[in-house]
C-alpha atoms as a PDB file:
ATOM      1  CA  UNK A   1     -38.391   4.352  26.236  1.00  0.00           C
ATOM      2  CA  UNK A   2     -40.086   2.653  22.881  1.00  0.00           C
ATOM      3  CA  UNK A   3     -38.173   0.335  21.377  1.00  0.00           C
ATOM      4  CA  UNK A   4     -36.402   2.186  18.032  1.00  0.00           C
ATOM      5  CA  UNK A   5     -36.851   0.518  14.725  1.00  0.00           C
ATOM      6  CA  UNK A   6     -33.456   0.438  12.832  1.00  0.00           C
ATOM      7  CA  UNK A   7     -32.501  -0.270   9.325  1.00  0.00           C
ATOM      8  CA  UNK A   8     -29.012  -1.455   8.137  1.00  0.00           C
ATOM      9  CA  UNK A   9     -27.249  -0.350   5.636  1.00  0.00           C
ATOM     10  CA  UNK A  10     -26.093  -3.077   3.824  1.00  0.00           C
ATOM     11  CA  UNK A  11     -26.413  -6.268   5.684  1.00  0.00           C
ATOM     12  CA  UNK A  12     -23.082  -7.725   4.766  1.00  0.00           C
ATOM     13  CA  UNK A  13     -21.261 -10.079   6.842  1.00  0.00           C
ATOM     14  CA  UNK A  14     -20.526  -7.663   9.320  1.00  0.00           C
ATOM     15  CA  UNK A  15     -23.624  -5.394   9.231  1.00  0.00           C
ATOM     16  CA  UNK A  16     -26.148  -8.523   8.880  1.00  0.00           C
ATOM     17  CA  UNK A  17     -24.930  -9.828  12.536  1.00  0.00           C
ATOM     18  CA  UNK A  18     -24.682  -6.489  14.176  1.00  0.00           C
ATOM     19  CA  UNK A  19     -28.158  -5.641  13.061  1.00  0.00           C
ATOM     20  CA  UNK A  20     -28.790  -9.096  14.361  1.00  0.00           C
ATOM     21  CA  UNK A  21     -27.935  -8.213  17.770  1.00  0.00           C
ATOM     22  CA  UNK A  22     -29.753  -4.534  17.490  1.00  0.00           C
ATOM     23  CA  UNK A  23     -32.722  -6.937  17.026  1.00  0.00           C
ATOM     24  CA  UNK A  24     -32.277  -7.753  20.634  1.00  0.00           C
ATOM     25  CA  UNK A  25     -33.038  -4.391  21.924  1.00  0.00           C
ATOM     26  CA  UNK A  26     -35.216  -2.601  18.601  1.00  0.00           C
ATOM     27  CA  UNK A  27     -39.026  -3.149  17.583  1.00  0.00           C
ATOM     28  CA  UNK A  28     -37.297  -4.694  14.167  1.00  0.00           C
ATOM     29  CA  UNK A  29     -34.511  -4.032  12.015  1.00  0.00           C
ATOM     30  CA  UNK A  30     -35.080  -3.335   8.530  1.00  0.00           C
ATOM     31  CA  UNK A  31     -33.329  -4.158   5.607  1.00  0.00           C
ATOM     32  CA  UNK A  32     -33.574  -2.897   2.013  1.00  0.00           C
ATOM     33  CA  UNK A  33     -33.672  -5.663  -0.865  1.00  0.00           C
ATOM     34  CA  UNK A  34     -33.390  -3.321  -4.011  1.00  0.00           C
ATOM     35  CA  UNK A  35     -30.215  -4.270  -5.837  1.00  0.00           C
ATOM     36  CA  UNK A  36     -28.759  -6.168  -2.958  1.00  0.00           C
ATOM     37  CA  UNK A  37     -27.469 -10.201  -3.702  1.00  0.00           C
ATOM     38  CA  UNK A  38     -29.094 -13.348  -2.848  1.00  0.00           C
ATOM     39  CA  UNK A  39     -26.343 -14.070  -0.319  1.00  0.00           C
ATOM     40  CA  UNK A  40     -27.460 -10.456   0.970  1.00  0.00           C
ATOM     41  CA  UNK A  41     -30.608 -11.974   1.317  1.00  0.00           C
ATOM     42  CA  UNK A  42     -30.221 -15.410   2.952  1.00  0.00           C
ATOM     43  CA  UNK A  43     -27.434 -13.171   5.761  1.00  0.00           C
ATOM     44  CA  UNK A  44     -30.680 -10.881   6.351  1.00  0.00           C
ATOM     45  CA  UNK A  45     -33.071 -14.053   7.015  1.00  0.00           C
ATOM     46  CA  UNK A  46     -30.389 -16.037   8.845  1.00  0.00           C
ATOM     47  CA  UNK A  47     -30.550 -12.910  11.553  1.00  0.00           C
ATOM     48  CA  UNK A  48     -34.306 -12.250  11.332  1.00  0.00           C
ATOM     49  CA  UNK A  49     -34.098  -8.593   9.821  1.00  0.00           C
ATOM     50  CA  UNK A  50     -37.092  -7.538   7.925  1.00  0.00           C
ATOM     51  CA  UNK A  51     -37.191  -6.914   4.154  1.00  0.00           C
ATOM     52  CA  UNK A  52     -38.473  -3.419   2.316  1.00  0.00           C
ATOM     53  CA  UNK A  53     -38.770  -2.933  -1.068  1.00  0.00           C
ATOM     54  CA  UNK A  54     -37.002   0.550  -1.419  1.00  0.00           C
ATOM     55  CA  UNK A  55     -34.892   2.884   0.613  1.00  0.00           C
ATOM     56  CA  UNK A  56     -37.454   5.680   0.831  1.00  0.00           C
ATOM     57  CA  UNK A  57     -39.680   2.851   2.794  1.00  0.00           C
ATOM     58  CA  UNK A  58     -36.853   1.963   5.148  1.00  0.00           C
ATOM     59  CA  UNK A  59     -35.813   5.538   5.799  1.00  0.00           C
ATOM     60  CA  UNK A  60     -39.312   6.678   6.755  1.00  0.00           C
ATOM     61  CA  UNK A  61     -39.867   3.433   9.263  1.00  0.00           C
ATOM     62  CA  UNK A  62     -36.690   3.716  10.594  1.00  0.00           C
ATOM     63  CA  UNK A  63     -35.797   5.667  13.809  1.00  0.00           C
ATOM     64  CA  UNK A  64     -31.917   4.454  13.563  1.00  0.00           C
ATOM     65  CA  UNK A  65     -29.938   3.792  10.625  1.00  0.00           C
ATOM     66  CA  UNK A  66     -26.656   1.960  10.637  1.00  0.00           C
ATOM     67  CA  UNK A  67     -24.183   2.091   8.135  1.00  0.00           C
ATOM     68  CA  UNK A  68     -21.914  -0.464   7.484  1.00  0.00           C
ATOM     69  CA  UNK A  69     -21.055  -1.128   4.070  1.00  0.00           C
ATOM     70  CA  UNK A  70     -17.216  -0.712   2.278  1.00  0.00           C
ATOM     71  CA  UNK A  71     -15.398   2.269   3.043  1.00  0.00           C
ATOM     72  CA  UNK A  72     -15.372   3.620  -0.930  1.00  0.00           C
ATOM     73  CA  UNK A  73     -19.117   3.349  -0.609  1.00  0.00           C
ATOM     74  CA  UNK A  74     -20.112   5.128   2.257  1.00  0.00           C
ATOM     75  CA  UNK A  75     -20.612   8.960   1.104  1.00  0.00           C
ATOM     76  CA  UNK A  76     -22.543   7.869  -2.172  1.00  0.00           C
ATOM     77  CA  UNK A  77     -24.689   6.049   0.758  1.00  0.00           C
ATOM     78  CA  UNK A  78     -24.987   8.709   2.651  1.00  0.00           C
ATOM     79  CA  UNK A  79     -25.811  10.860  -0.567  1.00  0.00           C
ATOM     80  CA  UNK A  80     -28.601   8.546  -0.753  1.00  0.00           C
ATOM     81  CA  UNK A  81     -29.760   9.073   2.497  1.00  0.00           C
ATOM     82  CA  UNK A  82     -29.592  13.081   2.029  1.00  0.00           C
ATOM     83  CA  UNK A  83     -31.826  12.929  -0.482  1.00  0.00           C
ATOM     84  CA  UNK A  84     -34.977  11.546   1.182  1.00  0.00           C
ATOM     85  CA  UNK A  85     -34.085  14.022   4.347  1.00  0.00           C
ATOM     86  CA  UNK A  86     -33.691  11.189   6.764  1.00  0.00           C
ATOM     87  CA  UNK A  87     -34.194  12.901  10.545  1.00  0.00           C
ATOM     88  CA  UNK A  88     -33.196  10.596  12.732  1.00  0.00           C
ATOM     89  CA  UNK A  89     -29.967   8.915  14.161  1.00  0.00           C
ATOM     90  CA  UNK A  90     -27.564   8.167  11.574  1.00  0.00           C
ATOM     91  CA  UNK A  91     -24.932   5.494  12.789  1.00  0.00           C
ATOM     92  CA  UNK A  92     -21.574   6.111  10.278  1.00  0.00           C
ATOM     93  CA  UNK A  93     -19.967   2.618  11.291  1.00  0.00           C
ATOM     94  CA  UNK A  94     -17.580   2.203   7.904  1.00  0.00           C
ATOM     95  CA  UNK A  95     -14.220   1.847   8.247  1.00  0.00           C
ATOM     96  CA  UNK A  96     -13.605   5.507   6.527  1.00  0.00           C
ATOM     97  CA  UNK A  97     -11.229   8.533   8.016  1.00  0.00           C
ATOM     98  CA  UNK A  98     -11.887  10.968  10.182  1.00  0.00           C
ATOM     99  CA  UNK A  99     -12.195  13.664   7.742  1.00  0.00           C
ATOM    100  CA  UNK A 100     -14.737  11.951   5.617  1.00  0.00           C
ATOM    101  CA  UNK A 101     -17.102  11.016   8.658  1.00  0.00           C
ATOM    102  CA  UNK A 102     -17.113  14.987   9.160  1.00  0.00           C
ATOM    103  CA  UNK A 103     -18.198  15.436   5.676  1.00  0.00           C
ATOM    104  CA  UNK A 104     -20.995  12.910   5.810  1.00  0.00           C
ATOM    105  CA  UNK A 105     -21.738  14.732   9.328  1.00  0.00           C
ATOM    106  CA  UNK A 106     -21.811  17.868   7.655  1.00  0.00           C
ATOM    107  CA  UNK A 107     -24.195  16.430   4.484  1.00  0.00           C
ATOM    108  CA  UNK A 108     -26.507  14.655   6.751  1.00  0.00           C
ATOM    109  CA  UNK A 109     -26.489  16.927   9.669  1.00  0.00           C
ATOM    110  CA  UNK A 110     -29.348  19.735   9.054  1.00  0.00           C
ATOM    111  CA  UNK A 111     -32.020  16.975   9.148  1.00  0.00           C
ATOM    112  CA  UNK A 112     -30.694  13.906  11.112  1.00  0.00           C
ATOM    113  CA  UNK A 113     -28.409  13.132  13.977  1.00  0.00           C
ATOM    114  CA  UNK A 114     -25.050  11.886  13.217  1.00  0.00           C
ATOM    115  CA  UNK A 115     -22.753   9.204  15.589  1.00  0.00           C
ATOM    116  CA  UNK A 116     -19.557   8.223  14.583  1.00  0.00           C
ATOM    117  CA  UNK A 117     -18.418   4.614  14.770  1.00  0.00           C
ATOM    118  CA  UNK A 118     -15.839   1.925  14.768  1.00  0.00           C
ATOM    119  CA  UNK A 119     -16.109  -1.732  14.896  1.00  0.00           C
ATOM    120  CA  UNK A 120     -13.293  -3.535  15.854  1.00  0.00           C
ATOM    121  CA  UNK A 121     -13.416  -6.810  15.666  1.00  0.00           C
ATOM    122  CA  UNK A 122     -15.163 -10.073  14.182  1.00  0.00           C
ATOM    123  CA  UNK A 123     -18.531 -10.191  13.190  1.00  0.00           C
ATOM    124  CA  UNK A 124     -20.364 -11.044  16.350  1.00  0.00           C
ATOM    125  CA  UNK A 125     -21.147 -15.216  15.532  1.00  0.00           C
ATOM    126  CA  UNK A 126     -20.203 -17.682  17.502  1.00  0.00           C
ATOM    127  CA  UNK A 127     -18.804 -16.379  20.484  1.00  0.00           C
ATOM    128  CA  UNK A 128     -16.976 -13.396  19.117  1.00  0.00           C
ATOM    129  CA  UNK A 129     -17.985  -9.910  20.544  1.00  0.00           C
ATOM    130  CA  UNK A 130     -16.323  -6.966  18.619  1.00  0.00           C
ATOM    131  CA  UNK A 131     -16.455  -3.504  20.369  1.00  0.00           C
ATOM    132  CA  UNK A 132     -18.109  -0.804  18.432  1.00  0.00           C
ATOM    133  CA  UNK A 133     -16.074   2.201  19.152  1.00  0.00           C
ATOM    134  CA  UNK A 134     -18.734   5.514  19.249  1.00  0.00           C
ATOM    135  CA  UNK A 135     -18.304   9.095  18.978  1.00  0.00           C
ATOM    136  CA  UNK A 136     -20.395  12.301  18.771  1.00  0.00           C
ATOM    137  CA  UNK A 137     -23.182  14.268  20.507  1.00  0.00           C
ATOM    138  CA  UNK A 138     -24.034  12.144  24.159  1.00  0.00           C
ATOM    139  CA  UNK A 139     -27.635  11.741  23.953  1.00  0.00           C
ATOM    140  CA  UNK A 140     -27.196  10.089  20.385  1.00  0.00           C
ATOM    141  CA  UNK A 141     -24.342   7.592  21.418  1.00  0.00           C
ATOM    142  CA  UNK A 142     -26.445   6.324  24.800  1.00  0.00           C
ATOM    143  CA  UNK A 143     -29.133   5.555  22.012  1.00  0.00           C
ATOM    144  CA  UNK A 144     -26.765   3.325  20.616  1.00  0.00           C
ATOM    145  CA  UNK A 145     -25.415   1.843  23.983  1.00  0.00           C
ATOM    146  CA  UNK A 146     -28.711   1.259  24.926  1.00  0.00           C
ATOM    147  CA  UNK A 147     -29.728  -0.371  21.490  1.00  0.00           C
ATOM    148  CA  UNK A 148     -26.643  -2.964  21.821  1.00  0.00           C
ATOM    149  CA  UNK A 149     -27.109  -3.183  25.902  1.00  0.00           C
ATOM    150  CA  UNK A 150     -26.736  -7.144  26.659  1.00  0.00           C
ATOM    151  CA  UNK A 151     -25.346  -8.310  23.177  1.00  0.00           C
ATOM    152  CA  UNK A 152     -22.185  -9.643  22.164  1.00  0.00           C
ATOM    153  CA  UNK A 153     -21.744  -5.811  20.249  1.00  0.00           C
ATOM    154  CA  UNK A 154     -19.994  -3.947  23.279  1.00  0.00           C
ATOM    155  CA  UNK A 155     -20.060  -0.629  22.822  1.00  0.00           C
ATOM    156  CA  UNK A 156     -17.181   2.172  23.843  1.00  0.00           C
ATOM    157  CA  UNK A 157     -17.668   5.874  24.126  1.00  0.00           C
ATOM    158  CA  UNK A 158     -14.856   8.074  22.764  1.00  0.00           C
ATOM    159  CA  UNK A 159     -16.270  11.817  23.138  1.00  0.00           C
ATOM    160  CA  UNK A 160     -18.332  13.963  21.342  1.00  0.00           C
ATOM    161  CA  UNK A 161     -15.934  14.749  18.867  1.00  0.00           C
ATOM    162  CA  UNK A 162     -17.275  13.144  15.526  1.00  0.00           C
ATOM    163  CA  UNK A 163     -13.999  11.254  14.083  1.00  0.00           C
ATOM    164  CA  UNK A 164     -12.753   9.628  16.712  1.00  0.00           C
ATOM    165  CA  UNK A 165     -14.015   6.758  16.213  1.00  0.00           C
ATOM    166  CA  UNK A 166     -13.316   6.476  13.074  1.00  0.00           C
ATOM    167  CA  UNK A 167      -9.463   7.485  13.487  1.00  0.00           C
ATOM    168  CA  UNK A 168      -9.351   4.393  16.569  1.00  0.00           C
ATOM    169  CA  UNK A 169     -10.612   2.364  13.794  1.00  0.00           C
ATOM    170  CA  UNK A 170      -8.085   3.075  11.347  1.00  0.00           C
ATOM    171  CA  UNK A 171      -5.235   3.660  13.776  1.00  0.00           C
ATOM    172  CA  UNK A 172      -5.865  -0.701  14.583  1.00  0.00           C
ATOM    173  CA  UNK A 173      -6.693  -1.470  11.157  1.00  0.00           C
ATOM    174  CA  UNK A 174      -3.498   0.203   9.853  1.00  0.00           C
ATOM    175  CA  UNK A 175      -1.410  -2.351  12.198  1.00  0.00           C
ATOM    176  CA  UNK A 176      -3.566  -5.545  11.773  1.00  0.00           C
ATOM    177  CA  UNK A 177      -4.314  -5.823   8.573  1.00  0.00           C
ATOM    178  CA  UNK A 178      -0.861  -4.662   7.382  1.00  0.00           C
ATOM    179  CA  UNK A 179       1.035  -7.305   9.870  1.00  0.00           C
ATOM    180  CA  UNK A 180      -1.281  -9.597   8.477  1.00  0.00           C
ATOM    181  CA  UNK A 181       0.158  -8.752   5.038  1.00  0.00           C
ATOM    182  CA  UNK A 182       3.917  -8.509   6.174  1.00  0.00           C
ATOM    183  CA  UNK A 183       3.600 -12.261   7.433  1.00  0.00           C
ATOM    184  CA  UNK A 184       2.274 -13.154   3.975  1.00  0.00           C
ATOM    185  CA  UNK A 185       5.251 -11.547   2.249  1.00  0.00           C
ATOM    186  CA  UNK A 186       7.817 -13.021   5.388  1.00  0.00           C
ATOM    187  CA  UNK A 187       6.394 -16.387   4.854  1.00  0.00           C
ATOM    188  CA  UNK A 188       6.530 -16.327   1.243  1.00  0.00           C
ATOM    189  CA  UNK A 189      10.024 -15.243   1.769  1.00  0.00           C
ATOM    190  CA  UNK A 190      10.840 -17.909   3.439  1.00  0.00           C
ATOM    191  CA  UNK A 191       9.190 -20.585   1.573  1.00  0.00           C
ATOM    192  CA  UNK A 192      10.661 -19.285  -1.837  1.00  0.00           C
ATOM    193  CA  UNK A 193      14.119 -20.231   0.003  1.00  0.00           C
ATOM    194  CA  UNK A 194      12.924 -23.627   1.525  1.00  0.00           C
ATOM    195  CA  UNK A 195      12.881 -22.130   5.332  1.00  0.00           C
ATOM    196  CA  UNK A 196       9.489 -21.375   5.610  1.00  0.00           C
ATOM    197  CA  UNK A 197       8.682 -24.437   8.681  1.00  0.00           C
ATOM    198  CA  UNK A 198      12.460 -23.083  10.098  1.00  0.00           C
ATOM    199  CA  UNK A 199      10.651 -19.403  10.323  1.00  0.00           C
ATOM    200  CA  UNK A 200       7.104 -20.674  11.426  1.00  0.00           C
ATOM    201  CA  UNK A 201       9.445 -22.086  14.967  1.00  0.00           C
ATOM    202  CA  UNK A 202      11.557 -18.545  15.372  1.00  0.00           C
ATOM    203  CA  UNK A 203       7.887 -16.701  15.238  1.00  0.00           C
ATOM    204  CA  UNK A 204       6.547 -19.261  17.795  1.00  0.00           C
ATOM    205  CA  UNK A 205       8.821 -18.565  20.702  1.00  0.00           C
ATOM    206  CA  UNK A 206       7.443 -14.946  20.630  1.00  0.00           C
ATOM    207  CA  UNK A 207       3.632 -14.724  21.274  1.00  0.00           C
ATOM    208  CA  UNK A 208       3.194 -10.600  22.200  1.00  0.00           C
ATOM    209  CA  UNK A 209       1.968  -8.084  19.414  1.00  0.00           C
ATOM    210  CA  UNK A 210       4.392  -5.626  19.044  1.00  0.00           C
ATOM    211  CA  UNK A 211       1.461  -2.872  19.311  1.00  0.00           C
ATOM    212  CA  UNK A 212       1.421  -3.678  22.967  1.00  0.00           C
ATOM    213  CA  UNK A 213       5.262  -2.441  23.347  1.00  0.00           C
ATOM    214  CA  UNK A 214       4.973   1.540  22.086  1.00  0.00           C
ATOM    215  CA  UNK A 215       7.730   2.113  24.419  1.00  0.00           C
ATOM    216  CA  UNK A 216       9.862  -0.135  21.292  1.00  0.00           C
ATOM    217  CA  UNK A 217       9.396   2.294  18.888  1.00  0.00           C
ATOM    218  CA  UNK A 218      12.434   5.219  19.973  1.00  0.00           C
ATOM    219  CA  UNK A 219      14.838   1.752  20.180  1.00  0.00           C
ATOM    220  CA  UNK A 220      13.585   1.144  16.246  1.00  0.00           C
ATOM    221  CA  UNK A 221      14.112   5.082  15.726  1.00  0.00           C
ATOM    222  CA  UNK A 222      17.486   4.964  17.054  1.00  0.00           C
ATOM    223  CA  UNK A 223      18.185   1.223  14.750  1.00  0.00           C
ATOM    224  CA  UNK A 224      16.902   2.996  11.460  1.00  0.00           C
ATOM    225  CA  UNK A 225      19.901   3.691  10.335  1.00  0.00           C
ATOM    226  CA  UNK A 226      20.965   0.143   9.910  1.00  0.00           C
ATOM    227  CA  UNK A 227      16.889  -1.470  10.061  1.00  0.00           C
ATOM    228  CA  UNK A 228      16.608   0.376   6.803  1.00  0.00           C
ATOM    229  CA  UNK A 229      19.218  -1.211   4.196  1.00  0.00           C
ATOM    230  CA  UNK A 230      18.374  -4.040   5.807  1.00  0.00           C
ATOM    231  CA  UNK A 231      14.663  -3.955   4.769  1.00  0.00           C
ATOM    232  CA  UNK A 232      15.824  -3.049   0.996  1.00  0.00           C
ATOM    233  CA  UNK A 233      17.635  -6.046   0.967  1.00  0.00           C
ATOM    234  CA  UNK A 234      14.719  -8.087   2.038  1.00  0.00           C
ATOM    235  CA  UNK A 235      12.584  -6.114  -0.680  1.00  0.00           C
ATOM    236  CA  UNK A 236      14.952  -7.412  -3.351  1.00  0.00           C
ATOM    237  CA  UNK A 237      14.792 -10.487  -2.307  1.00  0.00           C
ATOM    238  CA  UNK A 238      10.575 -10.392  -2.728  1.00  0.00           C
ATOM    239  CA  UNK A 239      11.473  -8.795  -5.670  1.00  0.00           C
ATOM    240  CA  UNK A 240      13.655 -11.316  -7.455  1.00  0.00           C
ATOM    241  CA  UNK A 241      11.194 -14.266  -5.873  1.00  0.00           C
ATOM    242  CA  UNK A 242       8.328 -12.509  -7.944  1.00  0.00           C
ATOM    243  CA  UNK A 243       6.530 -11.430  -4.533  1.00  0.00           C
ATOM    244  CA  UNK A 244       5.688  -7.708  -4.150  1.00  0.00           C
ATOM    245  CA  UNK A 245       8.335  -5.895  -2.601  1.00  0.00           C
ATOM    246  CA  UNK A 246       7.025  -2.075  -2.235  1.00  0.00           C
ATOM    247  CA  UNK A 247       5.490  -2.545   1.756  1.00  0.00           C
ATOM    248  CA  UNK A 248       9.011  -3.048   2.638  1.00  0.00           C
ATOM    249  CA  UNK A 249      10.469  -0.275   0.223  1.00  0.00           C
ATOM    250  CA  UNK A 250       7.667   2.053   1.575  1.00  0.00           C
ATOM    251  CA  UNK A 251       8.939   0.972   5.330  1.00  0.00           C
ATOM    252  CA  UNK A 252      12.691   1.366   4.580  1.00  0.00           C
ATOM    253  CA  UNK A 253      11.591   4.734   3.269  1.00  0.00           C
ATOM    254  CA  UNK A 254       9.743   5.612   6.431  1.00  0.00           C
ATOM    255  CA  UNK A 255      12.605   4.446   8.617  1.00  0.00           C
ATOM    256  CA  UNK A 256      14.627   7.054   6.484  1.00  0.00           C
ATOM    257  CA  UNK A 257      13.043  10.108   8.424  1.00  0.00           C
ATOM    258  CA  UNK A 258      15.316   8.785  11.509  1.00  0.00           C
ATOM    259  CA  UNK A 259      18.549   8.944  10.163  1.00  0.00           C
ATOM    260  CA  UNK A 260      19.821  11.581  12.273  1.00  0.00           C
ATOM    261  CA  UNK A 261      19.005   9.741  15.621  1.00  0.00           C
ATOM    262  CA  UNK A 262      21.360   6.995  15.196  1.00  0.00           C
ATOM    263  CA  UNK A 263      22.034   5.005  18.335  1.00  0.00           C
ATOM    264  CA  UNK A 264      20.272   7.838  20.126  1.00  0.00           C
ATOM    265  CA  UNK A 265      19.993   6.004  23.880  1.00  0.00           C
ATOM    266  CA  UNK A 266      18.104   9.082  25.314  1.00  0.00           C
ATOM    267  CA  UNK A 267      15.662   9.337  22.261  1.00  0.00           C
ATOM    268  CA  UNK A 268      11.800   9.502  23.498  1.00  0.00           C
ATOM    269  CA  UNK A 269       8.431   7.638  22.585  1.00  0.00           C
ATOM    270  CA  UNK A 270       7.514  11.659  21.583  1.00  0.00           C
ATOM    271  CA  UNK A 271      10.738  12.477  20.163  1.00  0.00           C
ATOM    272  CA  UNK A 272      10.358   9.294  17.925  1.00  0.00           C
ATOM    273  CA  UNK A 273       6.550  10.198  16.581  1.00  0.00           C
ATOM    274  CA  UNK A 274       7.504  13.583  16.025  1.00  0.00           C
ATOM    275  CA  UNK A 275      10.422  13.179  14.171  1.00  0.00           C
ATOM    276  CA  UNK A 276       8.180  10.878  12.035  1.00  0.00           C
ATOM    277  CA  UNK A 277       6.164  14.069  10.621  1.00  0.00           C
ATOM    278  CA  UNK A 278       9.004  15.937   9.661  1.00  0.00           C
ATOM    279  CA  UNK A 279      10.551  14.644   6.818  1.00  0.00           C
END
């Protein structure tokens, strides 16, 4: 098969070094320089994609298009794309839910080919190599298997179902990012009380994400009850430290919808996550 040429859509820090491994495996990857920054400019020549003036140019070159720019962005993108009836394989690789990635399916869809997708992961520099989760029609994703075949992009078929990559995205990003942000607020906690090196030693004697340990989450169903005030107090002590306290209010409120199991021994993984849609 001919080598595809493949534009990116925008070459940010992520999008500029996946393209940069696409180059690997495409004829050249195109990039388009209206409106875009100079740093947008100096990530596109530091991984050897090629400059067009306009959009119209790079959607009439290009047989692939990725799409990797922020989430709020991507349907006015893909607007953008619509209008210059782009027919060929249409990569929707921003962080975005499921539902939207099935609108901008069903916008883009009478002319071009739509895949979702999912990167999770660093940008692929210096040794990292994300995974970029895929989903949709199987002749379009083994395109895109094939286009990042022997880089440090692996790539992961979900199904045909359009969305599921996205929701694997989102399902991780929900947990990493916001741990990230409950450490900032726990170490701010701590350090606004002068036991911030004292909490720093308690965290290091446990080295295991608690997203690897599902089976924990009926035990913290059965401990709302008493997990709950507990996090309120913490909240009011953000609070009255000046530090934002409504992640743990909105968590306290969440562990609310398992009152009723209290010190339930015999309560289930299922029982747990269902309970958790019925308010």
């Amino acid at each position: 098969m001919d080598q595809p040429t493949v534009g990116i859509l925008h070459p940010g820090s992520m999008g500029a070094a996946v393209a940069g491994c696409a180059a690997a495996n495409a004829a050249t990857v195109l990039w388009c320089q209206a409106g875009r920054s100079a740093a947008s400019a100096a990530r596109a020549a530091e991984f050897g994609l090629t400059p067009v003036s306009a959009l119209p140019e790079l959607l009439d070159r290009s047989d692939i298009v990725i799409s990797l720019c922020p989430p709020d962005a991507a349907e006015e993108l893909a607007s953008d794309v619509t209008e210059h009836a782009f027919t060929g394989l249409y990569v929707e690789a921003n962080a975005i839910n499921p539902e939207r990635a099935q609108r901008i399916t069903a916008l883009l869809g009478s002319d071009a080919t739509v895949v979702d997708g999912g990167v999770v992961g660093s940008p692929p520099v210096g040794g990292k190599t994300p995974t970029l989760y895929l989903s949709g029609a199987a002749n379009a994703t083994e395109r895109i298997e094939a286009l990042f075949a022997g880089t440090a992009v692996r790539t992961a078929v979900l199904g045909t179902k359009v969305g599921k990559a996205s929701a694997l995205k989102l399902s991780y990003a929900s947990f990493q990012k916001a741990s990230r942000v409950l450490v900032a607020l726990a170490v701010g906690m701590a350090r606004e009380h002068g036991v911030d090196q004292e909490l720093l030693e308690v965290a290091s004697r446990r080295t295991d994400s608690y997203l690897s340990e599902p089976q924990y989450v009926a035990k913290t169903a059965a401990r709302a009850w008493r997990w709950g005030p507990e996090l309120e107090e913490a909240a009011d002590v953000l609070e009255a430290a000046g530090l934002p306290p409504e992640m743990l209010r909105a968590a306290t409120s969440t562990l609310a919808r398992w009152n009723d199991v209290k010190d339930d021994s015999e309560l289930t993984l299922t029982d747990a996550l269902d309970r958790l849609v019925q308010p």
